[in-house]
Protein backbone atom coordinates (compact mmCIF):
# COMPACT_ATOMS: atom_id res chain seq x y z
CA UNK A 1 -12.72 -47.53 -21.04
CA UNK A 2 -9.61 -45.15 -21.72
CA UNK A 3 -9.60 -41.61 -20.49
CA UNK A 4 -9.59 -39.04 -23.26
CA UNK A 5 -6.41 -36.97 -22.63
CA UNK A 6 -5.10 -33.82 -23.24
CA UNK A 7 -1.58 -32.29 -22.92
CA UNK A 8 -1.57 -28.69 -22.08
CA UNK A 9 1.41 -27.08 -23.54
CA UNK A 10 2.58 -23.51 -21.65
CA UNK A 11 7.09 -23.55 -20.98
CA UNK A 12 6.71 -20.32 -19.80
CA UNK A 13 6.62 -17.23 -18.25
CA UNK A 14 5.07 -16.86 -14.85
CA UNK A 15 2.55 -14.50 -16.06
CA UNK A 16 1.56 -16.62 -19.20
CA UNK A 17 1.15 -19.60 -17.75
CA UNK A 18 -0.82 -18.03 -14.83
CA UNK A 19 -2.91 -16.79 -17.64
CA UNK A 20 -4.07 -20.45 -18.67
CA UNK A 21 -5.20 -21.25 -15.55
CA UNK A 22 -9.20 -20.61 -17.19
CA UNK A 23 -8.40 -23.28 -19.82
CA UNK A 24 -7.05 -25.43 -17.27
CA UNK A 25 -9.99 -25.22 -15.11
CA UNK A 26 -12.56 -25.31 -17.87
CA UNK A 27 -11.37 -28.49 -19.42
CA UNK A 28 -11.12 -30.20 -16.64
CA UNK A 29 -14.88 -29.14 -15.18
CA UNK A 30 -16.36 -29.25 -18.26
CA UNK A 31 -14.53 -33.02 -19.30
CA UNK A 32 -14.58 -34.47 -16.24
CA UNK A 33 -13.68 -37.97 -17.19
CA UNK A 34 -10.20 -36.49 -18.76
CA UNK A 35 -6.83 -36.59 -17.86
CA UNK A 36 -5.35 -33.42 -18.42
CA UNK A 37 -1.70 -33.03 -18.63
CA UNK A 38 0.63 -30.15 -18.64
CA UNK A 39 4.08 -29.46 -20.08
CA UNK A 40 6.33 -27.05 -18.53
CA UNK A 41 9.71 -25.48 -17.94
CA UNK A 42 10.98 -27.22 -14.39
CA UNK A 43 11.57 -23.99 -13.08
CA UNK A 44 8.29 -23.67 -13.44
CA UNK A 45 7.05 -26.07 -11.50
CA UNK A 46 5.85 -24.33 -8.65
CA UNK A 47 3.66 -23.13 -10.18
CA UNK A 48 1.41 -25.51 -11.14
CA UNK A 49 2.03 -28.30 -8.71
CA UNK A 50 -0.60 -27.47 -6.12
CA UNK A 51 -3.29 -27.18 -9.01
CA UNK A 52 -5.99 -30.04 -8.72
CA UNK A 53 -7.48 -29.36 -12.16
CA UNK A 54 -3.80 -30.63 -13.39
CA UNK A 55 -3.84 -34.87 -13.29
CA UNK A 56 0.06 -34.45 -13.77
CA UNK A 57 2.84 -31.97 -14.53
CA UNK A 58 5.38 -32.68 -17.74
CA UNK A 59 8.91 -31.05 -17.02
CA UNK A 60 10.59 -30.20 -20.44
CA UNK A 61 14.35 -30.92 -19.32
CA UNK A 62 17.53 -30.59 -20.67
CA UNK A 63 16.43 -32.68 -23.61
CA UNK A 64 13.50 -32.31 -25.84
CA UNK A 65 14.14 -35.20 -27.85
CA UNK A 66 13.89 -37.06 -24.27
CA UNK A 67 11.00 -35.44 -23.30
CA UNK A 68 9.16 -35.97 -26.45
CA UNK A 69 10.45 -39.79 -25.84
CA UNK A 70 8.95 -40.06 -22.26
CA UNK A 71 5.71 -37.81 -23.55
CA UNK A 72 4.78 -40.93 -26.60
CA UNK A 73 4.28 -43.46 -23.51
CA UNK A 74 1.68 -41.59 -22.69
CA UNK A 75 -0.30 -41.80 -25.99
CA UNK A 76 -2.35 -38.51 -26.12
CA UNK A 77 -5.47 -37.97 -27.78
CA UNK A 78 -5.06 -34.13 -28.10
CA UNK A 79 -2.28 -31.39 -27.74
CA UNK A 80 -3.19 -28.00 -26.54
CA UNK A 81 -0.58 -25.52 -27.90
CA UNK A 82 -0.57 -22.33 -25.83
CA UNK A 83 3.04 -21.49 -26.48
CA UNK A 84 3.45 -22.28 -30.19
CA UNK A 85 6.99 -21.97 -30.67
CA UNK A 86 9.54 -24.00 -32.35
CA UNK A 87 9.60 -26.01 -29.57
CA UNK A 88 6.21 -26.67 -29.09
CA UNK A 89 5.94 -27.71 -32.69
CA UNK A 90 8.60 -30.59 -32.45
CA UNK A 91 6.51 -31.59 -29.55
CA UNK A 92 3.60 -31.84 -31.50
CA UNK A 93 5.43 -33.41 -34.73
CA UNK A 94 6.73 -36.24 -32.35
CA UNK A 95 4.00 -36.75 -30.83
CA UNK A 96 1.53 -36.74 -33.46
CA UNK A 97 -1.77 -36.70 -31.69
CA UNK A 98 -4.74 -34.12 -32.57
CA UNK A 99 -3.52 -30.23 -32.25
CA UNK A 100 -4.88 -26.79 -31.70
CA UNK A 101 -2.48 -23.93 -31.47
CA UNK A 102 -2.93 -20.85 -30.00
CA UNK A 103 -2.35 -17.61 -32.82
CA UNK A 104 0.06 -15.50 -31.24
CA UNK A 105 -1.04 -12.63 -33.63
CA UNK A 106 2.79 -11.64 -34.52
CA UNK A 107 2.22 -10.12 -37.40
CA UNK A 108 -0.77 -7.40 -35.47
CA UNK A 109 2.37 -7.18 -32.93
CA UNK A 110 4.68 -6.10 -34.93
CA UNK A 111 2.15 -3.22 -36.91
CA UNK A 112 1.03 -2.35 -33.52
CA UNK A 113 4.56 -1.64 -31.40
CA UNK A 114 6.27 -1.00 -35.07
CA UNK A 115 3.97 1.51 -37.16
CA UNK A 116 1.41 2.15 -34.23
CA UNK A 117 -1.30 0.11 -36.30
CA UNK A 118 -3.50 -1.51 -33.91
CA UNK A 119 -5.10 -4.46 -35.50
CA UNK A 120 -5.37 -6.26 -32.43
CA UNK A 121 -8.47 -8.03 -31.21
CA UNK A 122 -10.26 -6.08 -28.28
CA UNK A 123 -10.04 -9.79 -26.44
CA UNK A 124 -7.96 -11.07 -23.65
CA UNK A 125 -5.51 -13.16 -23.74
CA UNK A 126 -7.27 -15.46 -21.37
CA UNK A 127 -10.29 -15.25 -23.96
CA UNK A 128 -8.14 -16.09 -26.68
CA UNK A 129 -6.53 -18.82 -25.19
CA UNK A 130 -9.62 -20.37 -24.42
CA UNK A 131 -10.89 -19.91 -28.34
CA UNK A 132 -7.63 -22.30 -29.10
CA UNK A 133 -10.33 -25.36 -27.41
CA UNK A 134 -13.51 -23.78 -29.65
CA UNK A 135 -13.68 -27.50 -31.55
CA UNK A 136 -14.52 -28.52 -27.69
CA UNK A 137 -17.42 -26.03 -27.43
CA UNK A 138 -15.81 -25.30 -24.20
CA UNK A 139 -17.02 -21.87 -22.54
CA UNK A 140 -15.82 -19.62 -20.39
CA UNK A 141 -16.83 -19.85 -16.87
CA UNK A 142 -16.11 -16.41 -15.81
CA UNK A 143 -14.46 -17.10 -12.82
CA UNK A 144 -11.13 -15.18 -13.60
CA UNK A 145 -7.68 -16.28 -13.09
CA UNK A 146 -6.52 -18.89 -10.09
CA UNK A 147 -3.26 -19.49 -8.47
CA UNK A 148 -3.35 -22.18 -5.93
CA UNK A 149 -0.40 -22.13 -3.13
CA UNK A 150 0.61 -25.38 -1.35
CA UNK A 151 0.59 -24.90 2.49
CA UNK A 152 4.15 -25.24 3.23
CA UNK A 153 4.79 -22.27 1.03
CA UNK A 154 2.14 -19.79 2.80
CA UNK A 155 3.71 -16.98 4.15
CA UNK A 156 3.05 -16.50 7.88
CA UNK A 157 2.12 -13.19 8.79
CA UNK A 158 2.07 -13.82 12.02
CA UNK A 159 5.84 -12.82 11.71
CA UNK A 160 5.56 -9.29 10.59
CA UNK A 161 5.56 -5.95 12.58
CA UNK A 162 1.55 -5.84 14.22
CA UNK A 163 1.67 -2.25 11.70
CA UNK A 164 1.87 -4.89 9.00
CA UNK A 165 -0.33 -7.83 10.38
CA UNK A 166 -3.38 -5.00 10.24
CA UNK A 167 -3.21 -4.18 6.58
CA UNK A 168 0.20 -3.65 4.41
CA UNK A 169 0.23 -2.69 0.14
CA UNK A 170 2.55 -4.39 -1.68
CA UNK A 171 5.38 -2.99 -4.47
CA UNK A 172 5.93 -5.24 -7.43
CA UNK A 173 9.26 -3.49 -8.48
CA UNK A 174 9.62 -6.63 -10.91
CA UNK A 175 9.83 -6.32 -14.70
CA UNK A 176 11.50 -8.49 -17.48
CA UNK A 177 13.03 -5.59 -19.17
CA UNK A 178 14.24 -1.74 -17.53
CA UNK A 179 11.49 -0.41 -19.54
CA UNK A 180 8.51 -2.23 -18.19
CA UNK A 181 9.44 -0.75 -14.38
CA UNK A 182 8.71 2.27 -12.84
CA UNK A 183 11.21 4.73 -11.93
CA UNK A 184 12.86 4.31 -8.28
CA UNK A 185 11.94 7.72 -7.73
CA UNK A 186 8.26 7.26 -7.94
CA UNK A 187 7.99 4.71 -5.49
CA UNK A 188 10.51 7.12 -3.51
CA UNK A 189 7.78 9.81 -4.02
CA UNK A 190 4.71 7.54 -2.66
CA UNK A 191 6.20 5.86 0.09
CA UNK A 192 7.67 9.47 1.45
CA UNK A 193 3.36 10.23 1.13
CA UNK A 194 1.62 8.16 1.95
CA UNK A 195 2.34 6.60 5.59
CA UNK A 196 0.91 3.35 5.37
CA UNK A 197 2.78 -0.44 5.37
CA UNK A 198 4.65 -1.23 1.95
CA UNK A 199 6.34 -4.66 0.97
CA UNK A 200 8.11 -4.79 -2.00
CA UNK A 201 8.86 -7.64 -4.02
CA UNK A 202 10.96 -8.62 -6.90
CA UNK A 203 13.51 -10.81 -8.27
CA UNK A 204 17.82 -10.69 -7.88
CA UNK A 205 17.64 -7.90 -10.39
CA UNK A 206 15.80 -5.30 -8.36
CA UNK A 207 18.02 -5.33 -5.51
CA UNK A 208 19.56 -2.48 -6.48
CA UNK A 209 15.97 -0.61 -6.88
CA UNK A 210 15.40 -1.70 -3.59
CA UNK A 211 18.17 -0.67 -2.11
CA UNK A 212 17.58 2.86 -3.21
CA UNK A 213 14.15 2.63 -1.67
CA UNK A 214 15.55 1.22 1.59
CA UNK A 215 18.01 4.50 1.75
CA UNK A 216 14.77 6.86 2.09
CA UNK A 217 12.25 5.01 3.85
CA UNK A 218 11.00 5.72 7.17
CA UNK A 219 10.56 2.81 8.80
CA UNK A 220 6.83 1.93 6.73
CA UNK A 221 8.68 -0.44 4.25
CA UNK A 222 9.34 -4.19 4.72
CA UNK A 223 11.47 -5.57 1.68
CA UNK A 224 11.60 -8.98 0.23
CA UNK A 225 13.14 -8.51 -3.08
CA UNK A 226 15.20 -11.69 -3.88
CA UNK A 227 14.72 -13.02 -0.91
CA UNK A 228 11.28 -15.49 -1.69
CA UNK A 229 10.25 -18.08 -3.81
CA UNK A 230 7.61 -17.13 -6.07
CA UNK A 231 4.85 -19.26 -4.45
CA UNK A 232 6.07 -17.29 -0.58
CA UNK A 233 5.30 -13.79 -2.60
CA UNK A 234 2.47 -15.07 -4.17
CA UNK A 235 1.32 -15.29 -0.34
CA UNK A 236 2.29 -11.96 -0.01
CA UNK A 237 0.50 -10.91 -2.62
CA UNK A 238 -2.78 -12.68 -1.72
CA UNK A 239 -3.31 -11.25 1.57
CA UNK A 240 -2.26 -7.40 0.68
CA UNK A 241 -5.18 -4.65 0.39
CA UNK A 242 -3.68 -3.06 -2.43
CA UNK A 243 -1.18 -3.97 -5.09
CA UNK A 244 1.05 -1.79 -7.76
CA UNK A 245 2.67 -3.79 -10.44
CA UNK A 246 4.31 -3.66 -13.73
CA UNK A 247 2.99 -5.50 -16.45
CA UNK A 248 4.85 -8.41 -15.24
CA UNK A 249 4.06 -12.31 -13.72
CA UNK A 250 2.68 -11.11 -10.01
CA UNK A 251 0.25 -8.08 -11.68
CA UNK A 252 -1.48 -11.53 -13.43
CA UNK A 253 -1.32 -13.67 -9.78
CA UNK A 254 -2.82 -10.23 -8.05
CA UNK A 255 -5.25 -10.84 -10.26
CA UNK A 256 -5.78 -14.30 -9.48
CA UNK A 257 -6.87 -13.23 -6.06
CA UNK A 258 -8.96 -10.65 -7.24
CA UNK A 259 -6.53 -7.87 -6.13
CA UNK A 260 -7.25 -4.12 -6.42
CA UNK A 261 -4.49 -3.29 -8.66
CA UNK A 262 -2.81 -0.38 -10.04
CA UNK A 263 -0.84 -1.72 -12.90
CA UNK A 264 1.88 0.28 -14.80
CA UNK A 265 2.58 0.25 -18.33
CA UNK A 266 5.67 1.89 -19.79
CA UNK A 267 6.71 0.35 -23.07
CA UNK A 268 4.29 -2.23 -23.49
CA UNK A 269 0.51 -1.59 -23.27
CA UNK A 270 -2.99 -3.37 -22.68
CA UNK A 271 -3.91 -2.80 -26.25
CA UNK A 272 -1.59 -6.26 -26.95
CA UNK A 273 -4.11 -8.02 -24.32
CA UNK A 274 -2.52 -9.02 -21.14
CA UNK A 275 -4.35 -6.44 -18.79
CA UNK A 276 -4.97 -7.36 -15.38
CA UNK A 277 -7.95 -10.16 -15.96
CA UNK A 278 -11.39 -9.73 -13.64
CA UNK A 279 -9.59 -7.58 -10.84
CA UNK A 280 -11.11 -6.16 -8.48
CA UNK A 281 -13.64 -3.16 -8.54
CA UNK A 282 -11.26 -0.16 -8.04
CA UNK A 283 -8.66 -1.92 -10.14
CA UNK A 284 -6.74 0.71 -12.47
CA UNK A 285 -4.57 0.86 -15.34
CA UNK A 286 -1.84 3.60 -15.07
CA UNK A 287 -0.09 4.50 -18.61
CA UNK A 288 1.01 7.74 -20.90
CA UNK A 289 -1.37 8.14 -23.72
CA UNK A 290 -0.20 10.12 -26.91
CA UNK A 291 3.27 8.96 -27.32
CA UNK A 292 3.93 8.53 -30.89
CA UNK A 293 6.49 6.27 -29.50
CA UNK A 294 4.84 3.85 -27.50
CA UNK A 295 4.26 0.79 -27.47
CA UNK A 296 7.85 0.48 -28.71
CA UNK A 297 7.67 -3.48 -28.34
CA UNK A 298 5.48 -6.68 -27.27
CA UNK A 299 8.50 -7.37 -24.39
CA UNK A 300 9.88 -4.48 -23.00
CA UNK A 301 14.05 -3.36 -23.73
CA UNK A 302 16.67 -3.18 -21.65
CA UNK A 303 16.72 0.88 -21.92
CA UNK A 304 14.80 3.11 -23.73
CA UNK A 305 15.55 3.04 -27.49
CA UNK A 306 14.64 6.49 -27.75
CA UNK A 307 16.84 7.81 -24.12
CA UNK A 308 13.94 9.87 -22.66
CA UNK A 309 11.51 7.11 -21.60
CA UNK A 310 8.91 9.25 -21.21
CA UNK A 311 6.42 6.58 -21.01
CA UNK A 312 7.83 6.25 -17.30
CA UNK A 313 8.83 9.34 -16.42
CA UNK A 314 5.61 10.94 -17.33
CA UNK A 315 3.61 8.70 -15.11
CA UNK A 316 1.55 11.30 -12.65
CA UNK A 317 2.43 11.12 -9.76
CA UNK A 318 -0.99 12.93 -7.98
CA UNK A 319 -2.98 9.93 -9.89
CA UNK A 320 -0.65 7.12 -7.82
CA UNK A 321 -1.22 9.10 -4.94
CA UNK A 322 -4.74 9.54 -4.85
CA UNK A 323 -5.57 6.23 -5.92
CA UNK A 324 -3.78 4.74 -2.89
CA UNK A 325 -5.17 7.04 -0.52
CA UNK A 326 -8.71 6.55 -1.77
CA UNK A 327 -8.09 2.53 -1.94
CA UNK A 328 -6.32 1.72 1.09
């Protein structure tokens, strides 16, 4: 007898597709006899190929007309659409099996970071994803977010300062857009605080934030920004006490190992649904209320549009301070 199969349907980013990691799960445990299949951005990779609830990874390539090609062989029964892009529909046209698409709720975007108009569901994005499979009954298990990390990408601690080995918190200057990071000088502020370990971690463009940070510290700060893949931060991330992160991809994987998190907002917010999911008890969400400006967009900008970015700047301080001290 043929197994019923599914292809999952994420290309990216790191935090979105971290965010289906319920559905993933869910299907698989609740349809055991399926294959479930899941189509992906190469770079991407990483980040699913250590999942077991995956039966095999897609790569969109160069190509989607030779992707779509390679995807008919495998004669689907039913396409999960959690991107639902242009893209994702000439995957589904060509492939012409059974869809459900996820409702990306533009037009509540758009009154909410345009005219301040929330219409937005009070759900999570993780709930909503998982109401895309509703014609499968399937339920939510409750067990959060998951990131699984192959062995060979593990970070070993045993090659940090003993300071570090005993306990460190870890920076996540990282952040799509200028507007979804927290000033330089805030981190500045903390670190010169609060003695205790810090790692920070980002991508190529927060070197130069990091750099800035390296110029002050004393001697508490260990920095890896640019220098992992994500999987080896990931690691990092998994076996820190405490975590502070923009509303970016590790904030989501911090919350995949149930993390205590401060997470930042500046131009975006929580209202559009992609909080930290299940964190931690102690977990908190750090943002300036009462800005007639903000949120100013679903994404983030590369300055702000209105030059004071006050939904930064105005971060307090004494609340970042005292939530480390108390946490750590």
């Amino acid at each position: 007898m043929l197994k019923t199969k599914f292809l999952i349907i994420r290309f990216s980013s790191i935090g979105d597709i971290v965010l289906t990691s319920p559905v993933v799960r869910c299907l698989k445990n609740q349809f055991p006899e399926a294959e479930v299949h899941y189509l992906t951005k190469k770079r991407n990779i990483d980040l699913l190929k250590a999942n077991p609830y995956i039966d095999k990874i897609q790569l969109f390539g160069d190509s989607l007309s030779d992707t779509i090609r390679e995807l008919k062989t495998e004669n689907y029964d039913y396409i999960i659409d959690l991107h639902n892009n242009l893209r994702s529909l000439r995957v589904k046209l060509g492939l012409r099996a059974k869809s459900y698409s996820f409702n990306k709720l533009n037009l509540r975007k758009f009154l909410l970071t345009s005219f301040k108009l929330n219409f937005m569901p009070q759900a999570h994005i993780v709930d909503r994803n998982l109401e895309t499979l509703s014609h499968f009954h399937l339920t939510n298990d409750g067990k959060g977010l998951e990131y699984f990390i192959p062995e060979e990408d593990e970070f070993n601690l045993s090659g940090l300062p003993v300071r570090f080995r005993n306990g460190y918190m870890v920076l996540v200057l990282a952040g799509t857009y200028a507007t979804k990071r927290m000033p330089v000088e805030k981190y500045k502020n903390l670190i010169g605080e609060v003695d205790i370990p810090f790692i920070l971690l980002g991508g190529k463009s927060e070197r130069i934030m990091a750099d800035h940070i390296l110029s002050w510290e004393t001697g508490n700060v260990i920095d890896f920004t640019g220098k992992l893949r994500i999987n080896q931060s990931a690691s990092l991330v998994k076996n820190a006490r405490l975590v502070i992160a923009n509303d970016t991809g590790l904030m989501h994987i911090a919350a995949a190992f149930h993390k205590k998190i401060l997470s930042v907002w500046g131009s975006t917010t929580p209202e559009l649904g992609m909080y930290p999911y299940l964190p931690l008890d102690g977990s908190k969400i750090l943002e300036v209320k009462g800005l007639s400006c903000r949120p100013c967009s679903k994404l983030g900008y590369h300055e702000c549009p209105k030059k004071h970015f006050r939904c930064m700047n105005d971060l307090p301080e004494d609340q970042i301070m005292d939530w480390v001290k108390r946490e750590f």
